[in-house]
Protein backbone atom coordinates (compact mmCIF):
# COMPACT_ATOMS: atom_id res chain seq x y z
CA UNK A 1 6.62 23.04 0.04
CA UNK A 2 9.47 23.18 -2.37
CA UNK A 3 8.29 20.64 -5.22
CA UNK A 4 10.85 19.12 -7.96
CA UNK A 5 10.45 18.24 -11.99
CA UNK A 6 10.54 14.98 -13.69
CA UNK A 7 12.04 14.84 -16.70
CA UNK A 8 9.07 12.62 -18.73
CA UNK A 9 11.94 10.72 -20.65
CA UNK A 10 13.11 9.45 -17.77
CA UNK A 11 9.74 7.97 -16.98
CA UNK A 12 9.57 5.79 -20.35
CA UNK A 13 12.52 4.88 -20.16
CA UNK A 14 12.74 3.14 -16.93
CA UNK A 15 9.16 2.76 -16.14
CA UNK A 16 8.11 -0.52 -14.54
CA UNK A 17 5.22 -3.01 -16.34
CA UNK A 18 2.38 -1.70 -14.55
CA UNK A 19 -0.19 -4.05 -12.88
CA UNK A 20 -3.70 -4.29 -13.64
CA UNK A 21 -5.09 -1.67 -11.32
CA UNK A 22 -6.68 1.40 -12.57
CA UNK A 23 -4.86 3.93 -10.31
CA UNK A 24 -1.79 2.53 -11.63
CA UNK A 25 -2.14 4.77 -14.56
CA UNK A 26 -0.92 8.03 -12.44
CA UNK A 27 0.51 10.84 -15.19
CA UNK A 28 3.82 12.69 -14.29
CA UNK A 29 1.33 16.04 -13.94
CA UNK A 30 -0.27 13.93 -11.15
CA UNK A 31 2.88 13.61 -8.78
CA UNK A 32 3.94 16.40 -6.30
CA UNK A 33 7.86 15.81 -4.97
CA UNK A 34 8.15 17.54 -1.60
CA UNK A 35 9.91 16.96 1.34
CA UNK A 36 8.02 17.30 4.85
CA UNK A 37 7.87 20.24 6.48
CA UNK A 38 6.54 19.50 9.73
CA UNK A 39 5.18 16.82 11.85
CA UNK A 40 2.19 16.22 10.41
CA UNK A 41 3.82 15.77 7.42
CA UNK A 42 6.36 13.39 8.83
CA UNK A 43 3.46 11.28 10.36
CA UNK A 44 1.96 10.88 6.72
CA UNK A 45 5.07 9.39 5.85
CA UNK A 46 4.90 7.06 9.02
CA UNK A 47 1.20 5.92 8.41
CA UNK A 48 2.25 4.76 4.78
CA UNK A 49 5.44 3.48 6.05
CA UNK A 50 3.17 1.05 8.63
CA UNK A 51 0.36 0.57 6.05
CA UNK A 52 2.81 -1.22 3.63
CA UNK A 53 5.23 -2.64 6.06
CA UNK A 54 2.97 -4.21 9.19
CA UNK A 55 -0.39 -4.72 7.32
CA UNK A 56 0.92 -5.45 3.88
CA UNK A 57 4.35 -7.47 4.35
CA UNK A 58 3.41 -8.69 8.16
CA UNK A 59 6.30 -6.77 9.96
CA UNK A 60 6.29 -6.63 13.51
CA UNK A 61 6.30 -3.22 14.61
CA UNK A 62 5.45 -1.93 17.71
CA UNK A 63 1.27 -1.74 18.18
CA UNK A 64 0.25 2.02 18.07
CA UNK A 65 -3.05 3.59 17.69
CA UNK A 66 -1.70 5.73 15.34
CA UNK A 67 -0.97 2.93 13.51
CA UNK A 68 2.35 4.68 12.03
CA UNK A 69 6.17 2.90 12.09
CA UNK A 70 8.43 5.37 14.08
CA UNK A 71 11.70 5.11 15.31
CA UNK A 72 14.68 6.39 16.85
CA UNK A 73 16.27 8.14 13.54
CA UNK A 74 13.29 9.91 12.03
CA UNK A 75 13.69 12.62 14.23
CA UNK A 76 16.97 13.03 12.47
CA UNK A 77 15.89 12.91 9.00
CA UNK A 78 14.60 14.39 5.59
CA UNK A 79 11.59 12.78 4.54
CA UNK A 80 10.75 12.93 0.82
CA UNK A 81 7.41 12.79 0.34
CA UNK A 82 5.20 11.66 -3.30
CA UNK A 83 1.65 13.09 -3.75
CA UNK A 84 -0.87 12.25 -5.83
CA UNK A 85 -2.42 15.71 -6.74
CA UNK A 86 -5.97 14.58 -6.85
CA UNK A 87 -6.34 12.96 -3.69
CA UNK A 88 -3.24 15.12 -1.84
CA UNK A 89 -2.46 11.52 -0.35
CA UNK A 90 1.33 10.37 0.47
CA UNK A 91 1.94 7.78 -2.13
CA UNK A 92 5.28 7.27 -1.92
CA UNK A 93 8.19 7.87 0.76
CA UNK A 94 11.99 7.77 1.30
CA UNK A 95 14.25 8.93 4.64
CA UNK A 96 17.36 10.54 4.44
CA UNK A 97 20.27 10.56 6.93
CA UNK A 98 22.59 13.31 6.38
CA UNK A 99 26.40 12.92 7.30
CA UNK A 100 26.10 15.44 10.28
CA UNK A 101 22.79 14.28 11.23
CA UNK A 102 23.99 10.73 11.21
CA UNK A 103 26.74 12.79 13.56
CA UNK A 104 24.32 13.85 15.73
CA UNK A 105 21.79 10.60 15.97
CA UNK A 106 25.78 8.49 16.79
CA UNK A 107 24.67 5.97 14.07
CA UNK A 108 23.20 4.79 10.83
CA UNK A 109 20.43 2.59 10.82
CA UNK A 110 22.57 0.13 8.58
CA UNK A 111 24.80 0.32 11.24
CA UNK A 112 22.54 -2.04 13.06
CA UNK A 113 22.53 -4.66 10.37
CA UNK A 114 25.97 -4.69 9.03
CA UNK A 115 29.55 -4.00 10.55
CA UNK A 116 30.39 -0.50 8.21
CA UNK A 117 34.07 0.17 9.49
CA UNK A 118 35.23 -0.18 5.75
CA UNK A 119 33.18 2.83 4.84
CA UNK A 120 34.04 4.98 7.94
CA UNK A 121 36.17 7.46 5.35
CA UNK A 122 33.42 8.69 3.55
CA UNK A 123 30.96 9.20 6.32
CA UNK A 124 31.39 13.35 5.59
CA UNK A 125 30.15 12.95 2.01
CA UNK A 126 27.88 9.51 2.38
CA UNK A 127 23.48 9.63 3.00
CA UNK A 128 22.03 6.79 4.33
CA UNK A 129 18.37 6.31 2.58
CA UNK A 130 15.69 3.93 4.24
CA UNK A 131 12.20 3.30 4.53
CA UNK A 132 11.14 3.33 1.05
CA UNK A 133 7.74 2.34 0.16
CA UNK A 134 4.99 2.84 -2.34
CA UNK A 135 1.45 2.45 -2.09
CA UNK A 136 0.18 -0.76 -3.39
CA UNK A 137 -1.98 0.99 -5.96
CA UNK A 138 1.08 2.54 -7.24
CA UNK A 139 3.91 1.17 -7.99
CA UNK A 140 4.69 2.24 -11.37
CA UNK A 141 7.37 3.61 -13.08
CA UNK A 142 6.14 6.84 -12.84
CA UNK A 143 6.56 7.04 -8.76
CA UNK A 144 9.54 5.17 -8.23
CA UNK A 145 11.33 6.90 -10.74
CA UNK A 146 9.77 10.33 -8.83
CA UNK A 147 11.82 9.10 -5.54
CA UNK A 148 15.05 8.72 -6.91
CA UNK A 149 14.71 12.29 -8.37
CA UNK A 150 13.95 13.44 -5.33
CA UNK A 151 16.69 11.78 -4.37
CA UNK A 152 19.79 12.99 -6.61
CA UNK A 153 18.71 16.69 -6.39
CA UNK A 154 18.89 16.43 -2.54
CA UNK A 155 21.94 15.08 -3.19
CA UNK A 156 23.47 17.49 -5.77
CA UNK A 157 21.91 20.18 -3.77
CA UNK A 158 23.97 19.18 -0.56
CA UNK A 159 27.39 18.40 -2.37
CA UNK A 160 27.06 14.44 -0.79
CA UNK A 161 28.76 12.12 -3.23
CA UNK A 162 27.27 8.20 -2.45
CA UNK A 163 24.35 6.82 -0.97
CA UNK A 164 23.73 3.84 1.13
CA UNK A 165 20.76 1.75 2.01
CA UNK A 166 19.44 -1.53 3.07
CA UNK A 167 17.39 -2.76 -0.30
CA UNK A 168 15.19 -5.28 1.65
CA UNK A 169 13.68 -8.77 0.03
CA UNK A 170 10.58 -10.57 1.38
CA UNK A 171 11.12 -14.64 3.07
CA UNK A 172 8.01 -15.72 2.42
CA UNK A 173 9.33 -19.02 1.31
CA UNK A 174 11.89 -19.24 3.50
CA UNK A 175 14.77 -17.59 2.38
CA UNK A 176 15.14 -19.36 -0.94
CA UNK A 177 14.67 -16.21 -3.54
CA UNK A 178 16.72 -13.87 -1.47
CA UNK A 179 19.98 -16.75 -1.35
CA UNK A 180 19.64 -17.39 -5.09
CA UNK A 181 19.23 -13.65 -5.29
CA UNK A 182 22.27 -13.52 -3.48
CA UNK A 183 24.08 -15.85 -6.03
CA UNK A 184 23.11 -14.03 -8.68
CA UNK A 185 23.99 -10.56 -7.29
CA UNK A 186 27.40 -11.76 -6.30
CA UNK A 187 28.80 -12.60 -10.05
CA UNK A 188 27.75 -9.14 -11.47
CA UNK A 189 27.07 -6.37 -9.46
CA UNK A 190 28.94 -6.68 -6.47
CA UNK A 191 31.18 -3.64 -4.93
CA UNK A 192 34.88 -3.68 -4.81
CA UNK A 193 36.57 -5.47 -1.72
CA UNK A 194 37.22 -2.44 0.38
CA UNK A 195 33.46 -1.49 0.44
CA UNK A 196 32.43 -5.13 1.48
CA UNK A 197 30.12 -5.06 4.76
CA UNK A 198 29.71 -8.11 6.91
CA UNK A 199 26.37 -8.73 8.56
CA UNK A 200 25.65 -8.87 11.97
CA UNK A 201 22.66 -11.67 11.57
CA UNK A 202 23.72 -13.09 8.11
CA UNK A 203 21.10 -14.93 6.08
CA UNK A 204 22.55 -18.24 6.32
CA UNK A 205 22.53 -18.66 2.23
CA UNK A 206 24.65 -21.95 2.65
CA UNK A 207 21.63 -23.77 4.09
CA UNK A 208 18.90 -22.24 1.41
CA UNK A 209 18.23 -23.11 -1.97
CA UNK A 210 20.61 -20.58 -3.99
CA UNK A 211 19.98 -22.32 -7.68
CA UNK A 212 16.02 -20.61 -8.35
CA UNK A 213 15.81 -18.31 -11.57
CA UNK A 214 15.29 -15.20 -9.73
CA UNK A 215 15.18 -11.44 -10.70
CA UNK A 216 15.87 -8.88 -8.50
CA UNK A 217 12.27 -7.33 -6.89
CA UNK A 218 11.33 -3.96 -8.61
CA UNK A 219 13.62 -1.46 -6.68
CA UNK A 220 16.37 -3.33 -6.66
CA UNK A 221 16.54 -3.94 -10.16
CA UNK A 222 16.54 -0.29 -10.27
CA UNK A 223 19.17 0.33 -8.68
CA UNK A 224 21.30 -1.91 -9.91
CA UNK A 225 19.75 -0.80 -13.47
CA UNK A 226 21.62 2.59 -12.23
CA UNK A 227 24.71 1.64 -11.07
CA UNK A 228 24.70 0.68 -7.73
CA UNK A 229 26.74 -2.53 -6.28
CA UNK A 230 25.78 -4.21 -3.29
CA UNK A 231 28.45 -4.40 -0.18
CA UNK A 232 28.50 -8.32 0.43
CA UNK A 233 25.91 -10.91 1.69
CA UNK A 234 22.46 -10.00 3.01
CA UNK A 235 21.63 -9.89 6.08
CA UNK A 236 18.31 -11.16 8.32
CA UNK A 237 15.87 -8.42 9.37
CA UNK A 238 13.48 -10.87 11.33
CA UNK A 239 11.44 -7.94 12.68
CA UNK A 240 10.60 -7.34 8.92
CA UNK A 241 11.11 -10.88 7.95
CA UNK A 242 13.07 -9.28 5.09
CA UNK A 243 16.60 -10.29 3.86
CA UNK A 244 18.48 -6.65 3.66
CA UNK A 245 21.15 -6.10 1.20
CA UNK A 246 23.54 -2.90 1.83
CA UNK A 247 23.52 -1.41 -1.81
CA UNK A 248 25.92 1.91 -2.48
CA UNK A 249 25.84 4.15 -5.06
CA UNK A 250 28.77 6.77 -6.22
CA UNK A 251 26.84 9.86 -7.99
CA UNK A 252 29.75 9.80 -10.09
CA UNK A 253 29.44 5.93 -10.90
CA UNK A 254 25.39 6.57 -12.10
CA UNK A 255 25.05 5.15 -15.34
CA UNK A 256 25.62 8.01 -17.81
CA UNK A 257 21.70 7.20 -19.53
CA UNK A 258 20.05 7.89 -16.47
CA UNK A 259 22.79 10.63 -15.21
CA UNK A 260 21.66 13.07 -17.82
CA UNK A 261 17.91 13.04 -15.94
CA UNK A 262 18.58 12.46 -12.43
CA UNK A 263 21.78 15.42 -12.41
CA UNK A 264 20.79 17.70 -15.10
């Protein structure tokens, strides 16, 4: 497996307030950045991927014994892959839909959220990245910060110029966060007009409380913190009870703090 660096400035200076758990306190010489070279590697990924998303945020995915979340797409995809080094366990895990794999599947998974026709021109140079998730014992600065370096090499590697995925919020109460989130997104960090997606199933933010004193949940805030803008309103995931907002980032658009770690 072809493992990448992280740059150990990069994790102070975005790292997240840890929690109070004591594997939370991962080094940088703990982490192993790989990306799966085989099934059994891709079914590591899927058994995290349902661990976090069915037993921990109560999506309904399909009942396996495997007890993994499949679909469709992985076949098609890169799957970046964070170890811890003691325990050789998958901690962390992104997908990646390359432009001629995204050819070759006939679709993006965003595609099935939001109506993309206004980014149709840079499908040759655009990655779609999904199923993100960290372990609950980790979600530090440390490993987050490991993903999106995984992340822009692949990307500098390939020659691909922006990057699309659904950043999804939890409904627990309703809706409520995720339409003030909404609010708040839309007077700062919203795309230009001709990048603006429309939703298939939009959250209907018009009927929710949009006034709350939100902040955006961890890896959002990162991303934004980066220089990504999000594409419009959210829209409703009810498999995953989630509200999904389409964010984009331009490589070139990365906020020139960050740019010097992530590109170097």
């Amino acid at each position: 497996m072809s493992e990448l660096t992280l740059d150990p400035a990069l994790l102070n200076e975005l790292a997240i307030q840890k929690q109070e758990h004591p594997s939370q306190n991962i080094q940088k010489d703990n982490i192993q950045i790989s990306w799966a070279q085989n099934d059994n590697e891709v079914k590591e990924a899927q058994q995290l991927r349902y661990k976090v998303f069915a037993e921990e945020m109560g999506a309904h995915l399909p009942s396996n014994y495997e007890k993994i979340d499949k679909d469709v797409l992985d076949q098609y995809c890169d799957h970046l892959l964070i170890r811890d080094t003691e325990t050789l366990k998958v901690i962390g895990t992104y997908r990646v839909l390359a432009p001629h794999k995204a050819k070759e599947a006939g679709f993006y998974y965003s595609d099935l959220e939001f109506n993309l026709d206004r980014l149709t021109h840079l499908s040759d140079k655009m990655v779609e990245v999904g199923r993100s998730c960290v372990h609950k014992d980790y979600r530090t600065g440390g490993v987050i910060m490991a993903l999106w370096s995984g992340l822009a090499q692949y990307m500098k590697k390939h020659g691909y110029e922006v990057m699309i995925g659904c950043a999804s919020v939890p409904m627990g109460d309703g809706g409520h966060y995720a339409a003030s989130l909404a609010k708040k997104i839309n007077q700062s960090h919203l795309s230009n007009l001709e990048y603006r997606v429309t939703p298939k199933l939009p959250l209907p933010i018009h009927e929710l409380d949009q006034d709350l004193d939100v902040e955006p949940p961890a890896l959002l805030k990162g991303y934004l913190r980066i220089g990504a803008k999000v594409c419009g309103d959210p829209a409703w995931d009810p498999d995953f009870n989630t509200a999904d907002f389409l964010t984009m980032l331009f490589l070139k658009d990365i906020n020139p703090r960050y740019a010097k770690h992530f590109l170097a």
